[in-house]
Protein backbone atom coordinates (compact mmCIF):
# COMPACT_ATOMS: atom_id res chain seq x y z
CA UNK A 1 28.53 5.10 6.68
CA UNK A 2 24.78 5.13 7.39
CA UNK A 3 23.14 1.94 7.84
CA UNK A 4 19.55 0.79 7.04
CA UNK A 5 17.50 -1.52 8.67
CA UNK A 6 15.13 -3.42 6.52
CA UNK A 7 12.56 -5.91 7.80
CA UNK A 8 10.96 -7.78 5.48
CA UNK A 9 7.56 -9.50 6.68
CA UNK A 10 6.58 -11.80 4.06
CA UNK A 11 8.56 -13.32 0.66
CA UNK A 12 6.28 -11.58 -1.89
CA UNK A 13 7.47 -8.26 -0.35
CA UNK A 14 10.83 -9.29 -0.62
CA UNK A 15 10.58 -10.45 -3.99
CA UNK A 16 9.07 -6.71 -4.93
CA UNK A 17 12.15 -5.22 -3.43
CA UNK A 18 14.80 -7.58 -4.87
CA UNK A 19 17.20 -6.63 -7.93
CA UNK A 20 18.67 -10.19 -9.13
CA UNK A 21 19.69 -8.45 -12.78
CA UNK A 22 22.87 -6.68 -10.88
CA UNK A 23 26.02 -8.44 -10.38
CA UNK A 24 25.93 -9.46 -7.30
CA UNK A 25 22.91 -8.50 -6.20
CA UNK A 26 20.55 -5.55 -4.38
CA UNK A 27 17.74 -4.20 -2.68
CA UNK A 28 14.88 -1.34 -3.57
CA UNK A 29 14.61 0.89 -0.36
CA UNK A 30 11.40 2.73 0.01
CA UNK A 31 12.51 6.15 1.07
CA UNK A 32 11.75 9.79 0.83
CA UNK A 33 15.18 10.68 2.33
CA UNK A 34 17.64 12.07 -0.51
CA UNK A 35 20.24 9.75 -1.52
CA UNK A 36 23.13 10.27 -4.18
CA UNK A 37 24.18 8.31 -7.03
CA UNK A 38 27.44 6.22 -5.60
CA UNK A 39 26.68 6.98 -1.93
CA UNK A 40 27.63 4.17 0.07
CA UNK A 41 25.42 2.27 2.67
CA UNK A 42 24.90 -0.43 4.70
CA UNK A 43 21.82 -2.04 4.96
CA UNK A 44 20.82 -4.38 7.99
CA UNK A 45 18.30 -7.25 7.02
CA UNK A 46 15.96 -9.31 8.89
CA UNK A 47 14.25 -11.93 5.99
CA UNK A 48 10.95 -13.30 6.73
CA UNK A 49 10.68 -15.82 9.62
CA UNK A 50 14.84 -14.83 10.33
CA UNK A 51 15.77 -14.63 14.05
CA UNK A 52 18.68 -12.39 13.02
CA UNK A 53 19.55 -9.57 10.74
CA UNK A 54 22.17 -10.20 7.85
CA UNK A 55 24.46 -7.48 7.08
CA UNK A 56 25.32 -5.75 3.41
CA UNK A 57 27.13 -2.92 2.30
CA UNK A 58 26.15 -1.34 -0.47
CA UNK A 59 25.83 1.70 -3.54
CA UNK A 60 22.98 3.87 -4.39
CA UNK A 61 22.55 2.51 -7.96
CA UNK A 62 19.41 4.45 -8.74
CA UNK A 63 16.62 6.72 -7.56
CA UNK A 64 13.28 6.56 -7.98
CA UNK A 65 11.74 10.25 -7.11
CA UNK A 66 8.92 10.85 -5.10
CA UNK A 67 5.95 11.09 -7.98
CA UNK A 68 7.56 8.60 -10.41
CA UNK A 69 5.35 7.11 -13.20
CA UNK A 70 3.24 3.73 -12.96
CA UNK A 71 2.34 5.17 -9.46
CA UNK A 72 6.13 3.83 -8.32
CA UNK A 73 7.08 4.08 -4.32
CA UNK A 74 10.05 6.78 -3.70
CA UNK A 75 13.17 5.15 -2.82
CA UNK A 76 16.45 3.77 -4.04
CA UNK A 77 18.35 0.58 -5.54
CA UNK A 78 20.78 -0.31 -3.22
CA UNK A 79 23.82 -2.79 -5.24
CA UNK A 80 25.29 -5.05 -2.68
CA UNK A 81 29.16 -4.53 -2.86
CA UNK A 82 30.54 -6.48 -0.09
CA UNK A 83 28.08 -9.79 0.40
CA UNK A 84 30.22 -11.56 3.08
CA UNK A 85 27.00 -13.09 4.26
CA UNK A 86 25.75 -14.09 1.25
CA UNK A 87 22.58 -12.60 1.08
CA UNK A 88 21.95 -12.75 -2.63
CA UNK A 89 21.81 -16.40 -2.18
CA UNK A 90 19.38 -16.35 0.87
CA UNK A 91 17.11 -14.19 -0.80
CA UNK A 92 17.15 -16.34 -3.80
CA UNK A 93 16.31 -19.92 -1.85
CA UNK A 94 13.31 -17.87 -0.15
CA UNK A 95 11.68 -16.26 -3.22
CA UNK A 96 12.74 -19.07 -5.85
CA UNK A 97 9.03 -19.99 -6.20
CA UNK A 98 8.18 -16.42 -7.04
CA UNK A 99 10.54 -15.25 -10.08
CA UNK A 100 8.57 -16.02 -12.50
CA UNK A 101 5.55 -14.08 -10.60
CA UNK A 102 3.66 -11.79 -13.11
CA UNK A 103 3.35 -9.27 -9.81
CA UNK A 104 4.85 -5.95 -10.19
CA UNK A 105 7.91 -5.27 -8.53
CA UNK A 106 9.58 -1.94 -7.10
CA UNK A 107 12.12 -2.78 -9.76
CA UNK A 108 12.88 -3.23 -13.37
């Protein structure tokens, strides 16, 4: 399974990247790599201000193509499937102050 790594510098990009409407959970991935439907991952995750990366596995949930409308970065939703770390709930303490944000996101 390929893995990821994903450093995230500051909480607004996180918040940009994060998908809270899927079950448990997920990630945008700016890529130009091709990725399918279903294709399973693992992304490796180092928050803002973490000293360690948090591990995910996930699914390609959706692709967003290199020239997509609203000017939209190439790359992928990534669902989490196995959160044994519980990132959904790390990423929601840091970015709590920022859900409501009327910033665009990389999301829905």
């Amino acid at each position: 399974m390929e893995e990821i790594p994903l450093d995230f510098l500051d909480i607004k990009e996180l918040n940009r990247a994060f998908m809270p409407f899927l079950k448990q959970g997920g990630l945008f991935v700016r890529t130009a790599r091709q990725y399918k439907i279903g294709q399973s991952l693992a992304l490796s995750v180092t928050l803002p201000d973490a000293l360690e990366t948090v591990s995910v596995t996930g699914k390609v949930a959706w692709i967003t193509p290199h020239g997509a409308q609203n000017n939209s970065p190439a790359g992928i939703g990534v669902a989490f499937i196995d959160d044994k770390s519980q990132l959904r709930d790390k990423i929601e303490k840091l970015i709590s102050g920022l859900q409501n944000s009327p910033e665009a996101t990389y999301t829905l």
